[in-house]
C-alpha atoms as a PDB file:
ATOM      1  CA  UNK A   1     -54.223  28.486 -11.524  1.00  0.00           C
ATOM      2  CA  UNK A   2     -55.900  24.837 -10.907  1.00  0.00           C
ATOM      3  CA  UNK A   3     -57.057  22.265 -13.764  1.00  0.00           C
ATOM      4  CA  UNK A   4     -59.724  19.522 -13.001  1.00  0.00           C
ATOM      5  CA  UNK A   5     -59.233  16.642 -14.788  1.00  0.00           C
ATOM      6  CA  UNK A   6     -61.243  12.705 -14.375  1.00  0.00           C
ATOM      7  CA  UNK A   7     -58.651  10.506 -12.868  1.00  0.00           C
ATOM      8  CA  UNK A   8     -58.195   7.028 -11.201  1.00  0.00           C
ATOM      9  CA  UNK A   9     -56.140   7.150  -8.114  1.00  0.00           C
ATOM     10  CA  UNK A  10     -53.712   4.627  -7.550  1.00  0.00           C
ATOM     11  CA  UNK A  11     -53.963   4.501  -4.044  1.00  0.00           C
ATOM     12  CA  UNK A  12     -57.291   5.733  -2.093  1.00  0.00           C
ATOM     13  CA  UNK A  13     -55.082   6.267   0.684  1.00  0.00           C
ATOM     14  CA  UNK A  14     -54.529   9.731  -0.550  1.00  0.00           C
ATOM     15  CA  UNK A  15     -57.948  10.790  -0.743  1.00  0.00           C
ATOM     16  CA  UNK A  16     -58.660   9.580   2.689  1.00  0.00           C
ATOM     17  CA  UNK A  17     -55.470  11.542   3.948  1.00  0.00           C
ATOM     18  CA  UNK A  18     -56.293  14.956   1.940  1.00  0.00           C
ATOM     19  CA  UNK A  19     -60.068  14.362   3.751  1.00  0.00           C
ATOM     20  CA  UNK A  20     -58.745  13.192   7.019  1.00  0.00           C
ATOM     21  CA  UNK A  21     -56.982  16.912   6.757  1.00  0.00           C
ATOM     22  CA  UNK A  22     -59.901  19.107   5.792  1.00  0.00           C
ATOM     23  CA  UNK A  23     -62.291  17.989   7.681  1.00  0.00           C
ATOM     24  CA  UNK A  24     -63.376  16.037  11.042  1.00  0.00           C
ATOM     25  CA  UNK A  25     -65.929  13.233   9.808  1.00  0.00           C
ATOM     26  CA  UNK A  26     -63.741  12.058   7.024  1.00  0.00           C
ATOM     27  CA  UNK A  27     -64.279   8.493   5.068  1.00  0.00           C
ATOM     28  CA  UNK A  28     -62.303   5.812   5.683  1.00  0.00           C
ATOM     29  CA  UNK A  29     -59.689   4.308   3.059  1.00  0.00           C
ATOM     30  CA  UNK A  30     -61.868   1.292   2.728  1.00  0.00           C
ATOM     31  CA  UNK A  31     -64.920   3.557   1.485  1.00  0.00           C
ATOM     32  CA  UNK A  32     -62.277   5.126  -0.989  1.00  0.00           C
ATOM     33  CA  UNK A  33     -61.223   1.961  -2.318  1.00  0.00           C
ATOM     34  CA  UNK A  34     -64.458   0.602  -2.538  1.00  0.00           C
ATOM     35  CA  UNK A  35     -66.365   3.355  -4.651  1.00  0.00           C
ATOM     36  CA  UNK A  36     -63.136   3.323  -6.723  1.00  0.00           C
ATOM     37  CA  UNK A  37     -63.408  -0.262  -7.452  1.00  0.00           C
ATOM     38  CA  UNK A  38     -66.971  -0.232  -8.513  1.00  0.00           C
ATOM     39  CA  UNK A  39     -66.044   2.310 -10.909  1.00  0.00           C
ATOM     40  CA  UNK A  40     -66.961   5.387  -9.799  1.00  0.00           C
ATOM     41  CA  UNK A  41     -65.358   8.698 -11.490  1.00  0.00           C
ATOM     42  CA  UNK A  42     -63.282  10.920  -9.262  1.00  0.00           C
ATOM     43  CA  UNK A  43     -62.484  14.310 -10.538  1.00  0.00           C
ATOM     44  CA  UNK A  44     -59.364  15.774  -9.490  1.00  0.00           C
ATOM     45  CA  UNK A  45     -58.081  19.366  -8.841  1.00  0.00           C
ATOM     46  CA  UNK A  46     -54.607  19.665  -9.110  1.00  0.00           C
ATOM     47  CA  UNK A  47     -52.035  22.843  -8.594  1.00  0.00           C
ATOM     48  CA  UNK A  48     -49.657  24.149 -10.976  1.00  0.00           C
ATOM     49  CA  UNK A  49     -46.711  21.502  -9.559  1.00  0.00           C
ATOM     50  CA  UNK A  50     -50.138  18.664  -9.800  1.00  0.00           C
ATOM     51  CA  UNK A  51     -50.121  18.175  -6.672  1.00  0.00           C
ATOM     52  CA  UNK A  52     -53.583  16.801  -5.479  1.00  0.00           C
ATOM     53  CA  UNK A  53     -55.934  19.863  -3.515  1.00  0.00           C
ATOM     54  CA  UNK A  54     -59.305  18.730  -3.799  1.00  0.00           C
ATOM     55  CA  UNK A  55     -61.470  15.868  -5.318  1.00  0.00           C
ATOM     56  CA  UNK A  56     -64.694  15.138  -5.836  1.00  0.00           C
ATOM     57  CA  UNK A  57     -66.233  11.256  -6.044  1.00  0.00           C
ATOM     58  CA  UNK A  58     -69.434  10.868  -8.267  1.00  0.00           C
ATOM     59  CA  UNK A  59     -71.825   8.033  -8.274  1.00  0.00           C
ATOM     60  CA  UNK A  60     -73.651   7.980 -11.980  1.00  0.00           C
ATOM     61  CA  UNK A  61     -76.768   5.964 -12.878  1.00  0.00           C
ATOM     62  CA  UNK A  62     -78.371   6.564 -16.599  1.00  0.00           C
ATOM     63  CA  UNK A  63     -79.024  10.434 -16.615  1.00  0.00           C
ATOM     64  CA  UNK A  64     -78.785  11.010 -13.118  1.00  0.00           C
ATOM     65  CA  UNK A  65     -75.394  11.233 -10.422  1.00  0.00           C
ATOM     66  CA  UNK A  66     -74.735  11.968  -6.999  1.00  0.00           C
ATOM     67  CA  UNK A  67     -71.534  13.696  -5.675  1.00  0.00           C
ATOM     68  CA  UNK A  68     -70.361  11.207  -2.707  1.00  0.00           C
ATOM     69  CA  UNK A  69     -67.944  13.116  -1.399  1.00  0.00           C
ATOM     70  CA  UNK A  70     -66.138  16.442  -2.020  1.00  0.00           C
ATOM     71  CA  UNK A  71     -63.044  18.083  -0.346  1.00  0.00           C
ATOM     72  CA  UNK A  72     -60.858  20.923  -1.157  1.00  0.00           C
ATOM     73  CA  UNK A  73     -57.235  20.614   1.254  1.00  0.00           C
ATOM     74  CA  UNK A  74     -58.091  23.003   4.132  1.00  0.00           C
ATOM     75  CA  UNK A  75     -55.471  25.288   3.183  1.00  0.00           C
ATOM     76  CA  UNK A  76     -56.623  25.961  -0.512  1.00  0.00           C
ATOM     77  CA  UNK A  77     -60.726  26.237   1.089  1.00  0.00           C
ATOM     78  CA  UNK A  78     -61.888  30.084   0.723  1.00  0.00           C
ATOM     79  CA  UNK A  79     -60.265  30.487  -2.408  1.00  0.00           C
ATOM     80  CA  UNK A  80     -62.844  29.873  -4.803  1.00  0.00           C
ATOM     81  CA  UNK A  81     -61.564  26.297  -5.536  1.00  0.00           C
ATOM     82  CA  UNK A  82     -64.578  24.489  -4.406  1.00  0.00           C
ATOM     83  CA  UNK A  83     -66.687  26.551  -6.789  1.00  0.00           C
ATOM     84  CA  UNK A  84     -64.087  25.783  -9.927  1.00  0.00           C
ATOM     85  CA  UNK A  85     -64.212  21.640  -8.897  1.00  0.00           C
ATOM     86  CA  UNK A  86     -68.139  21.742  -8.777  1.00  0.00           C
ATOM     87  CA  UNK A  87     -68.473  23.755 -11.661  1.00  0.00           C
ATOM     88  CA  UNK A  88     -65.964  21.381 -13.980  1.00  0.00           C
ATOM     89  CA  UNK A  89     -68.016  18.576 -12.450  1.00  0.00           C
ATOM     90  CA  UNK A  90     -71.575  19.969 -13.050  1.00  0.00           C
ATOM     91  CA  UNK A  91     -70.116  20.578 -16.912  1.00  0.00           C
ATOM     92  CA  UNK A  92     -68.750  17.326 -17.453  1.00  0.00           C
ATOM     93  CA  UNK A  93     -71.545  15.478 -16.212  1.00  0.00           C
ATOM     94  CA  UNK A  94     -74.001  18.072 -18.149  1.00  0.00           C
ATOM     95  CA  UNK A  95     -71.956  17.155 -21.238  1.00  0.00           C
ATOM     96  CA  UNK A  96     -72.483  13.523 -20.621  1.00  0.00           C
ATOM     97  CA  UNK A  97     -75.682  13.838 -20.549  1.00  0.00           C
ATOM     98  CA  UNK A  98     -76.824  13.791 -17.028  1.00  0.00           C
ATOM     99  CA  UNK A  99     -79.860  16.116 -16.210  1.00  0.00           C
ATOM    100  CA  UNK A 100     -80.234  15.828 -12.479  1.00  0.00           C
ATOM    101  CA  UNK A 101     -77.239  16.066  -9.837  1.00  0.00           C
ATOM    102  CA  UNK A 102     -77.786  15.246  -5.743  1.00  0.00           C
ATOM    103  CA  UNK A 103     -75.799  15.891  -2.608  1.00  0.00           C
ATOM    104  CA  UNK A 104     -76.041  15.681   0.935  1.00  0.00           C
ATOM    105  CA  UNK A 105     -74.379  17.992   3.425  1.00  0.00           C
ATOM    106  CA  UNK A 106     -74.190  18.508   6.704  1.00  0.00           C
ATOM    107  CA  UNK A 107     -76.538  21.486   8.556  1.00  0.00           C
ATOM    108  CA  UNK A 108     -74.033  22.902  10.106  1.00  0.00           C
ATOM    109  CA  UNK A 109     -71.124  23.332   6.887  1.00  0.00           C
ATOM    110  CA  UNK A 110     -72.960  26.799   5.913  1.00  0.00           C
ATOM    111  CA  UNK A 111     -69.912  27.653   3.340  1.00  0.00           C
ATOM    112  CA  UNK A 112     -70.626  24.317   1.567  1.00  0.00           C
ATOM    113  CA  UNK A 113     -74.295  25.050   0.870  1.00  0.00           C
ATOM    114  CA  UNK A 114     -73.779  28.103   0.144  1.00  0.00           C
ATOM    115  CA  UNK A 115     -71.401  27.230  -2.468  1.00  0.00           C
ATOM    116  CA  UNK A 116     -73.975  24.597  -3.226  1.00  0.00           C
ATOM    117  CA  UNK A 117     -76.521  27.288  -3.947  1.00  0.00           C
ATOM    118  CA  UNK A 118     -74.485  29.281  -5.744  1.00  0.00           C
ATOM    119  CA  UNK A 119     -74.117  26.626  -8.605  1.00  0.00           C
ATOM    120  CA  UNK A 120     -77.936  26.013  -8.978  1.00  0.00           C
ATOM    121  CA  UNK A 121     -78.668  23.656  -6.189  1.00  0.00           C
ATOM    122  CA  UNK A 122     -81.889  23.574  -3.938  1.00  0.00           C
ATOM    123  CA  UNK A 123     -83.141  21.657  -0.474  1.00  0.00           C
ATOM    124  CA  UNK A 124     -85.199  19.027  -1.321  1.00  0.00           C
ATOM    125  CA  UNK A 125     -85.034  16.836   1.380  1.00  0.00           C
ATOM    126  CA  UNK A 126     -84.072  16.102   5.407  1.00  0.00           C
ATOM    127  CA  UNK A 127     -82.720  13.388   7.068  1.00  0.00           C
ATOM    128  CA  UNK A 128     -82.586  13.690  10.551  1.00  0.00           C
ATOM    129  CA  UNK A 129     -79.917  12.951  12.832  1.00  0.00           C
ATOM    130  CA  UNK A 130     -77.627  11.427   9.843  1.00  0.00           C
ATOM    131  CA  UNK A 131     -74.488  12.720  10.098  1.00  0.00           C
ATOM    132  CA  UNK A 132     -72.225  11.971  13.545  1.00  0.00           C
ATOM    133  CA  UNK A 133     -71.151  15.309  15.495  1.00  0.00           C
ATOM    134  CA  UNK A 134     -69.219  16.474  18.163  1.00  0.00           C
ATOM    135  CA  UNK A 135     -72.179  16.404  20.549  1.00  0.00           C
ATOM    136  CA  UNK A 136     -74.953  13.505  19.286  1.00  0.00           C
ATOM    137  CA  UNK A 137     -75.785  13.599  15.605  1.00  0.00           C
ATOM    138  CA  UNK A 138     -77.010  16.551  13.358  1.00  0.00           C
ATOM    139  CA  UNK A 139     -78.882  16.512  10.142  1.00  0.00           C
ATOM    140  CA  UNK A 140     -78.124  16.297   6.508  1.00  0.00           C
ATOM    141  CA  UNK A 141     -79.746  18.546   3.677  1.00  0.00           C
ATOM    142  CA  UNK A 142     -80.812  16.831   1.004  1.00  0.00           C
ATOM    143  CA  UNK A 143     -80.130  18.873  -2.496  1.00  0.00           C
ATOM    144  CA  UNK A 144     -80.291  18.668  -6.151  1.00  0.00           C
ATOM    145  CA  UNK A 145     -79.523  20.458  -8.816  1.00  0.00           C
ATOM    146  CA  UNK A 146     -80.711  20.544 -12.842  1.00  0.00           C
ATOM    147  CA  UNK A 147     -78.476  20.274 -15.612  1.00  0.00           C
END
């Protein structure tokens, strides 16, 4: 069992170093502490012991958001926590009043849009070349998602 709760790390250090874990491209701790400082909410999914295993960073303006980033600690992905931490997020924000929700991922992270799919989002944009890769650059889906 996992709760998801709105919280304001102390230290964006350890969202950078539960990223820097799960994936390859991860932010760096100066993008952390910069979206926390301008007030953006984080939403937290903690384990039994609350230990930190996945977050997710929104950026909110008047009834729409954006989810920034979100991660799940490699060893809890598969395990349907991504789909609990989006859907806590799309309610909260849906209680709050926001009726539109974005995202961008990457092409090539097919378990990520199809989670993204799952909870109601759709393609509704490209860019090209956006994202660094292992071999050049590779493109970012653009999706959104009503509330």
């Amino acid at each position: 069992m996992s709760a998801v709760r709105r919280f304001q790390p102390d230290d964006p250090q350890l969202l950078a170093d539960l990223e820097q874990q799960a994936t390859q491209h991860g932010w760096r701790v100066g993008q952390y502490r910069d979206s926390l400082a301008a007030g953006y909410p984080c939403y937290g999914l903690f384990d039994d012991a609350g230990a930190l295993i996945g977050f997710a960073l929104i950026m909110r303006v008047l009834d729409e958001a954006e989810i920034l980033n979100i991660v799940i600690a490699k060893e809890h992905q598969g395990q349907g926590r991504g789909f609990a931490l989006l859907q806590a997020v799309l309610g909260e924000l849906r209680d709050d009043c926001c009726r539109r929700l974005f995202l961008e991922v990457r092409e090539s992270n097919t378990p990520a849009r199809r989670l993204y799919q799952r909870c109601g989002f759709h393609q509704c944009g490209l860019r090209k070349n956006y994202y660094p890769a292992a071999h050049g650059r590779e493109h970012a889906i653009l999706m959104e998602a009503s509330l």
